[in-house]
Protein backbone atom coordinates (compact mmCIF):
# COMPACT_ATOMS: atom_id res chain seq x y z
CA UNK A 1 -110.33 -2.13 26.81
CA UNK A 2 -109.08 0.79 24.17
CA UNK A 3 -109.38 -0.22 20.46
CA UNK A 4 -105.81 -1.22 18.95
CA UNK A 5 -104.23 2.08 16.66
CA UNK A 6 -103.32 0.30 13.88
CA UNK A 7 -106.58 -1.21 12.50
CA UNK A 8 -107.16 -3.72 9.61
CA UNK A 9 -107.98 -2.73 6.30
CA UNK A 10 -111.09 -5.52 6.34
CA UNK A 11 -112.66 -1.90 8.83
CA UNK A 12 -112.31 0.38 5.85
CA UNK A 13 -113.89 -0.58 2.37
CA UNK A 14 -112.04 2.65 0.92
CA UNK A 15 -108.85 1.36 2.34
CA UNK A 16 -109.14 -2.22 0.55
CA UNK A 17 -110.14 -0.36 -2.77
CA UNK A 18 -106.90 1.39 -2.48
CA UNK A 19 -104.91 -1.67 -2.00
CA UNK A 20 -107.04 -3.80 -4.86
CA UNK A 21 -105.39 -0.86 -7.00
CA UNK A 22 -102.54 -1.26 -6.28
CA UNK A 23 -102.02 -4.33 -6.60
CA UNK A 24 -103.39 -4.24 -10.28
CA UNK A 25 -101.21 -1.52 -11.22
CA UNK A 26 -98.60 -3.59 -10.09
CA UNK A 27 -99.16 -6.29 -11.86
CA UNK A 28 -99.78 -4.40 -14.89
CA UNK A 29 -96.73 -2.72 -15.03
CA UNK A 30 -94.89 -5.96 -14.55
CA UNK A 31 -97.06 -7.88 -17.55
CA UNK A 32 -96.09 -4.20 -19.40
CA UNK A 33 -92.40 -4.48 -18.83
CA UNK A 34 -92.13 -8.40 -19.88
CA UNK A 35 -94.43 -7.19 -23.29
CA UNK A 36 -91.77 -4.97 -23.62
CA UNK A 37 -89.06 -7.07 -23.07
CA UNK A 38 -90.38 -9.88 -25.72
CA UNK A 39 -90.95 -6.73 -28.05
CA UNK A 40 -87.38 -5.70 -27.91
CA UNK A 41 -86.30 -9.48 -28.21
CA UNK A 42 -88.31 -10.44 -31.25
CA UNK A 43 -89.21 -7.39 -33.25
CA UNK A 44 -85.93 -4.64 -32.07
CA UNK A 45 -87.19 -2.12 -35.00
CA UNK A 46 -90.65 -1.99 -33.35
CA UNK A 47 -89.05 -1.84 -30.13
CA UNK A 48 -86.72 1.58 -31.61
CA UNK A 49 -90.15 2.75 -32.79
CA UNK A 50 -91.67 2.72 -29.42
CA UNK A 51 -88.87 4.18 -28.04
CA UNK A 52 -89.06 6.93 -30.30
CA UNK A 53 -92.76 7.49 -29.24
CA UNK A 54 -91.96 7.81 -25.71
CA UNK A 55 -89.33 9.84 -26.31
CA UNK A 56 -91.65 12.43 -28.04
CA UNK A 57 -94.14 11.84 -25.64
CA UNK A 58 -91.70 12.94 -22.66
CA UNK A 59 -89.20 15.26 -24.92
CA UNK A 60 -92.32 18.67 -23.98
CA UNK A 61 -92.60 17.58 -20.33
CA UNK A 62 -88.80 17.43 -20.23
CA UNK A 63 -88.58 21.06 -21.48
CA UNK A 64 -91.30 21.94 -19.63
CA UNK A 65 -89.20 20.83 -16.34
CA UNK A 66 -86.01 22.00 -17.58
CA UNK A 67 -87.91 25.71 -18.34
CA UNK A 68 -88.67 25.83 -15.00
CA UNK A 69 -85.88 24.54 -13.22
CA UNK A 70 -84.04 27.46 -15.03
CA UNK A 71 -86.38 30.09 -14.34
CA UNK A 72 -85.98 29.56 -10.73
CA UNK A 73 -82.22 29.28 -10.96
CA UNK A 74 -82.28 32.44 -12.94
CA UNK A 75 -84.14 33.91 -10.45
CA UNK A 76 -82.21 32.96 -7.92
CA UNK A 77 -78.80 34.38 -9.43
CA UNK A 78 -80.60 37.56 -10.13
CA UNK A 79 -81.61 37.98 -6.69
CA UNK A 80 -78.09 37.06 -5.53
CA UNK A 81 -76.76 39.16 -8.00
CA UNK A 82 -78.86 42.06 -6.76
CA UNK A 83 -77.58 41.65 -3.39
CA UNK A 84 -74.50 40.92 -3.45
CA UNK A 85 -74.02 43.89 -5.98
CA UNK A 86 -72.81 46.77 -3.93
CA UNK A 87 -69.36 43.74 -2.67
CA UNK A 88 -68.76 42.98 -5.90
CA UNK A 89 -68.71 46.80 -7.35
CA UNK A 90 -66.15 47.31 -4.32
CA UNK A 91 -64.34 43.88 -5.03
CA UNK A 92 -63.88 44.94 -8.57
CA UNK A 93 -63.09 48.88 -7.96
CA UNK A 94 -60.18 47.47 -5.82
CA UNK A 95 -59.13 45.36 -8.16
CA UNK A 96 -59.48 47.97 -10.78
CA UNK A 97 -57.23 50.48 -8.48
CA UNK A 98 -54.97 47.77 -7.83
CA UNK A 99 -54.33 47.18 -11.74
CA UNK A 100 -54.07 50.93 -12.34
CA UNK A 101 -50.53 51.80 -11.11
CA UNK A 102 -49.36 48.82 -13.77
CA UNK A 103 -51.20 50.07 -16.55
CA UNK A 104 -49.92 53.38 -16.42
CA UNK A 105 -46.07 52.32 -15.62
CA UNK A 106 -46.82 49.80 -18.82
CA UNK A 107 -47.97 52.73 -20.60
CA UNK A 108 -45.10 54.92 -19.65
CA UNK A 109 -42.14 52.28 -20.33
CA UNK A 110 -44.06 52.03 -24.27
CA UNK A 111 -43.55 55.53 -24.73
CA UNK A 112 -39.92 54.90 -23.23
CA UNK A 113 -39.12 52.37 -25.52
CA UNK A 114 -40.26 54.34 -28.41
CA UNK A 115 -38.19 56.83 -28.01
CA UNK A 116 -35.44 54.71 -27.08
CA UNK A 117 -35.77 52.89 -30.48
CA UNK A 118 -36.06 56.00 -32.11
CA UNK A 119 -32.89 57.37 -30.93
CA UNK A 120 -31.44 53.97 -31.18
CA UNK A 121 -32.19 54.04 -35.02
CA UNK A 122 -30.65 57.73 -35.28
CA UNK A 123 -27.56 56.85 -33.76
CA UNK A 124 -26.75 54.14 -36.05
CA UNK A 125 -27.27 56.39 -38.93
CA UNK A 126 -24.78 59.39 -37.01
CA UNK A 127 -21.16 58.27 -37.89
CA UNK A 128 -19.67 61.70 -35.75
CA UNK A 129 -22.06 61.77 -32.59
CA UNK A 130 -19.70 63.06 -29.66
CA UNK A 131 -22.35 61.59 -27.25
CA UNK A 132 -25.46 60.51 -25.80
CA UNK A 133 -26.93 61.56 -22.95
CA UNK A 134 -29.34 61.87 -20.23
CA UNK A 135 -31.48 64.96 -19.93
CA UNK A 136 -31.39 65.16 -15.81
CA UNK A 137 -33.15 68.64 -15.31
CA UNK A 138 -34.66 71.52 -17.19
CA UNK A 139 -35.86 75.20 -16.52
CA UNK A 140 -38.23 74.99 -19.47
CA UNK A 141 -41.23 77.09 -17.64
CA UNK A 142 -38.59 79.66 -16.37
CA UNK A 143 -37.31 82.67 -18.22
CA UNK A 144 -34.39 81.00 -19.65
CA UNK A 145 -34.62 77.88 -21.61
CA UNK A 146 -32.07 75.75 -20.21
CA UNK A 147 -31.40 71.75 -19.92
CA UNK A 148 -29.08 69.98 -18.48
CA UNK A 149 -27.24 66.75 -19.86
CA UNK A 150 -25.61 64.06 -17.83
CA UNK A 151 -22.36 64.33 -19.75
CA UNK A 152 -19.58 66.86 -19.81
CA UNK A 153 -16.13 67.80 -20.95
CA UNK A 154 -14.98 64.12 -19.47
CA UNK A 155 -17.52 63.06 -22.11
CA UNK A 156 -16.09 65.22 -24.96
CA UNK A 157 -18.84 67.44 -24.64
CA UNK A 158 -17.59 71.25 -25.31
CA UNK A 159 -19.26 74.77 -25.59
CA UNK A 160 -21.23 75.26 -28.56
CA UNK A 161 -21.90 71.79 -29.94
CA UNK A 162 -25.67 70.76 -31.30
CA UNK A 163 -27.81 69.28 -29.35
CA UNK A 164 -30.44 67.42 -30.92
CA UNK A 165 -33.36 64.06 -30.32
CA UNK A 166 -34.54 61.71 -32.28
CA UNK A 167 -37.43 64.26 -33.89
CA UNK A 168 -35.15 66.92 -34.21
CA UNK A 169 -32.83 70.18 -32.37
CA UNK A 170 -33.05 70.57 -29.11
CA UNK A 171 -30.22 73.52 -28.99
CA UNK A 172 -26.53 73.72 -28.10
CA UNK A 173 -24.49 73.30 -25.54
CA UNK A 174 -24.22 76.21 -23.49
CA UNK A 175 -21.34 75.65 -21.14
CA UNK A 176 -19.58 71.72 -19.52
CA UNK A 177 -18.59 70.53 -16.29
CA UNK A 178 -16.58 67.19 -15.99
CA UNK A 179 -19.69 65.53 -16.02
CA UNK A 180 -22.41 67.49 -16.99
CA UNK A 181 -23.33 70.39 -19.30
CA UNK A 182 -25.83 72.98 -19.90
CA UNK A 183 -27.79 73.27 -23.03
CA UNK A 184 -29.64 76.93 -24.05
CA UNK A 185 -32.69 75.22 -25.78
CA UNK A 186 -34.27 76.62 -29.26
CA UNK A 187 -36.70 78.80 -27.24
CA UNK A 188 -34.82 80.79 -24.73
CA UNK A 189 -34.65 83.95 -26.50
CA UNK A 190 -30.90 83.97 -26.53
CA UNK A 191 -31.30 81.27 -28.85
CA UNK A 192 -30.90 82.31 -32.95
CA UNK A 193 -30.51 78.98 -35.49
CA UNK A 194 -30.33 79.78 -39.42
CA UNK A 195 -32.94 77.57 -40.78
CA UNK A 196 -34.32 76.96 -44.37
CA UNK A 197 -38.39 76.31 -45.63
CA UNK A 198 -38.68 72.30 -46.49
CA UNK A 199 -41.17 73.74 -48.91
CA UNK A 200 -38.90 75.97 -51.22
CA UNK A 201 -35.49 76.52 -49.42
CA UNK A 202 -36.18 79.79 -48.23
CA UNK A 203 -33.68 81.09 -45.77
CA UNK A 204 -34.70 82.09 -42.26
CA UNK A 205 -33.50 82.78 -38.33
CA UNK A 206 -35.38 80.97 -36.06
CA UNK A 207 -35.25 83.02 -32.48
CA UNK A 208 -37.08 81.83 -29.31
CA UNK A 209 -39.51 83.89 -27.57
CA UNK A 210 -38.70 82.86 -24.20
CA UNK A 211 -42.40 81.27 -24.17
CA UNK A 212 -41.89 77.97 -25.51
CA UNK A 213 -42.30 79.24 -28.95
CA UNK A 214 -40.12 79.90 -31.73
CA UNK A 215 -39.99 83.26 -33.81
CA UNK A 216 -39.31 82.46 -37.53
CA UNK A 217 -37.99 85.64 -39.33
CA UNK A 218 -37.06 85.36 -43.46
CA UNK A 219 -33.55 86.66 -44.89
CA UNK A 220 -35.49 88.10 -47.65
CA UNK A 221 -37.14 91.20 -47.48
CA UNK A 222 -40.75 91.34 -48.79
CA UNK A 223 -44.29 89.48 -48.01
CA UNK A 224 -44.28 87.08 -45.60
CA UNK A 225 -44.75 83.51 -47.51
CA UNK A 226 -44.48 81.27 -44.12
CA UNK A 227 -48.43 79.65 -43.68
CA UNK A 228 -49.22 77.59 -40.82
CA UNK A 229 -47.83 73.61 -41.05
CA UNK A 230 -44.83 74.93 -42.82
CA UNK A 231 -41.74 72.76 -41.79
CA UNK A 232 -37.87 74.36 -41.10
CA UNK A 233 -34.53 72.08 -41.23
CA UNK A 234 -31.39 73.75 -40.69
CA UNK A 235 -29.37 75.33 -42.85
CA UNK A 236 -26.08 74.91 -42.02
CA UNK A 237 -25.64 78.53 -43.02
CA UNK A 238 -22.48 79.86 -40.45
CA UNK A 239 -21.67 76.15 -39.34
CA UNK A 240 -22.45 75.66 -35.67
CA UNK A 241 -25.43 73.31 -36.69
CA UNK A 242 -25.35 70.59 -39.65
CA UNK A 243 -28.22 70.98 -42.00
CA UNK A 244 -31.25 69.38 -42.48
CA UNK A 245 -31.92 68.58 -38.68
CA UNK A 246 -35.93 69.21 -37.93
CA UNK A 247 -36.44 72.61 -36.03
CA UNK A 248 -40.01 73.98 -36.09
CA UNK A 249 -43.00 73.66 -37.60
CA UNK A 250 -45.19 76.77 -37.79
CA UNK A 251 -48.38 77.07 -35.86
CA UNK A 252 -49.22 80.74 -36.59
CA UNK A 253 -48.44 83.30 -39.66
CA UNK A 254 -49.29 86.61 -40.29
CA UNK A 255 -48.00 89.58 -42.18
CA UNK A 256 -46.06 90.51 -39.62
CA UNK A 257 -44.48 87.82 -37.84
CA UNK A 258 -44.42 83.69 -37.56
CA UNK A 259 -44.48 81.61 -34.94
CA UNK A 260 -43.65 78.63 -34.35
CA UNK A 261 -43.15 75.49 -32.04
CA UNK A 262 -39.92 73.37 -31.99
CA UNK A 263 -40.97 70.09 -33.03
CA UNK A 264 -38.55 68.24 -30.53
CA UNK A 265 -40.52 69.71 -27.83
CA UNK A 266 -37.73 69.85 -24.75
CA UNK A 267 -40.37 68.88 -22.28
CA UNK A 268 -40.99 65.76 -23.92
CA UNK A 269 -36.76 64.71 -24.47
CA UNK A 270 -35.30 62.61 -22.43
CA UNK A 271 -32.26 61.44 -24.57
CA UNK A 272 -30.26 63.83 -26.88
CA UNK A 273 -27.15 63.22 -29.02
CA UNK A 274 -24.47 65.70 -28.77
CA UNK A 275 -22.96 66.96 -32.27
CA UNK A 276 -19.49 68.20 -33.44
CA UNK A 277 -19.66 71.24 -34.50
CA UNK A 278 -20.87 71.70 -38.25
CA UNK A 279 -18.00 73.27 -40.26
CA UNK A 280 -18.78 73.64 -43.87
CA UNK A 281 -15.99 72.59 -46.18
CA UNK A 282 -14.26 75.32 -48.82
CA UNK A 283 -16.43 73.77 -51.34
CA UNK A 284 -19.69 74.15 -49.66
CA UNK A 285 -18.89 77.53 -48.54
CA UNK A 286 -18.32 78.55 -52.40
CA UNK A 287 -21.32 76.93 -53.66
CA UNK A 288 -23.84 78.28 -50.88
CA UNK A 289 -22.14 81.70 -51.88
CA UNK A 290 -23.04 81.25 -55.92
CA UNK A 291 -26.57 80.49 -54.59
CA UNK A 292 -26.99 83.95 -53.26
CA UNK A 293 -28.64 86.22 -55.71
């Protein structure tokens, strides 16, 4: 007959060591737990105080633990993170693409608005603006310098009248239709504006070059005092344009000749204000004429 599988513990003297441990672990823990108890009933500061021990006692091993536990969590987030890199590059250069179209259309109605504002703000301070208007097309890399405006004779808008943005003259109106006009900008070289220096009032003709620049040429004969960052306002000199309107600003001088670039660059307009034409009254006229050596 085949010996029975489970077998008593009386067959194995290790096996009733084990349980004689046992059992008096037990039952010290249990005497351990009721000292503890009539500690924290009759003496509750000595009770904190033990407390306090074990929580020193346990506060390294609990670090220790915690050290670890992160270490491997770390780990495991790096090695995810290494991974899963290359989807989440993708994931965010789509995302980045996405958001790109937004940014620059954010960017592009800020500049917008700017200039709006900025136009806005002239108008108020222009009490005998014929009107504003839409710049709808341009030849400004062709041969002539020419713009056209959204507004015509219907509009008041008539041959000759100044043309100017918020930063300063764009030209004059060149001929109308009922609804829209042509402007000959400051740089087609058909273009001539009188213009005086900021700096001293020196008289000069501004002519364009055809190139997007602006030839400045003094009234007086003699040296040539115009030096680069110098800063031309109309005249007013012959009527046409009013005075003090920004022109150009001078980005080259020599003995010879100036040059300059108009500083409401026509590429960069997209509103202008049309002017009535500047006629001087008797009184200017005279005066301008006693300042004429």
């Amino acid at each position: 007959m085949p010996p029975p599988s489970a077998r008593r513990t009386g067959f194995s003297r290790k096996a009733q060591y084990g349980l004689f441990i046992g059992y008096v672990v037990a039952v010290g823990g249990i005497l351990f737990a009721g000292l503890l108890l009539v500690v924290a009933v009759v003496d509750p500061k000595g009770f904190s105080a033990l407390r306090g021990l074990a929580l020193d006692a346990t506060a390294p091993v609990s670090a220790g633990g915690r050290s670890v536990v992160r270490f491997f969590a770390g780990t495991g987030e790096a090695v995810g993170d290494y991974f899963f890199a290359a989807s989440k590059n993708a994931e965010l250069r789509r995302q980045l693409e996405a958001a790109r179209p937004r940014l620059i259309e954010a960017q592009a109605l800020e500049v917008e608005n700017r200039r709006l504002k900025a136009l806005l703000g002239l108008s108020r301070t222009i009490d005998n603006e014929v009107t504003t208007a839409h710049i709808v097309g341009s030849s400004f890399d062709a041969v002539r310098r020419i713009a056209v405006l959204s507004a015509g004779s219907g509009d008041g808008v008539r041959p000759g009248q100044p043309v100017r943005g918020p930063e300063g003259l764009i030209g004059r109106v060149l001929e109308t239709g009922r609804g829209a006009s042509r402007v000959l900008l400051l740089t087609d070289g058909a273009s001539n504006v009188p213009v005086q220096l900021v700096r001293d009032g020196t008289p000069a003709i501004a002519t364009g070059r055809g190139d997007g620049t602006i030839d400045v040429k003094p009234l007086e004969v003699g040296a040539n005092r115009f030096r680069p960052g110098d800063i031309f306002v109309t005249s007013g000199t012959g009527g046409i344009f009013p005075p003090n309107i920004p022109v150009a600003v001078v980005v080259r001088a020599t003995p010879d000749d100036t040059i300059a670039r108009p500083i409401a660059d026509p590429a960069r307009v997209d509103f202008a204000i049309v002017l009535p034409v500047y006629e001087p009254a008797v009184g200017e006229l005279e005066r301008r004429a006693e300042a004429v050596p």
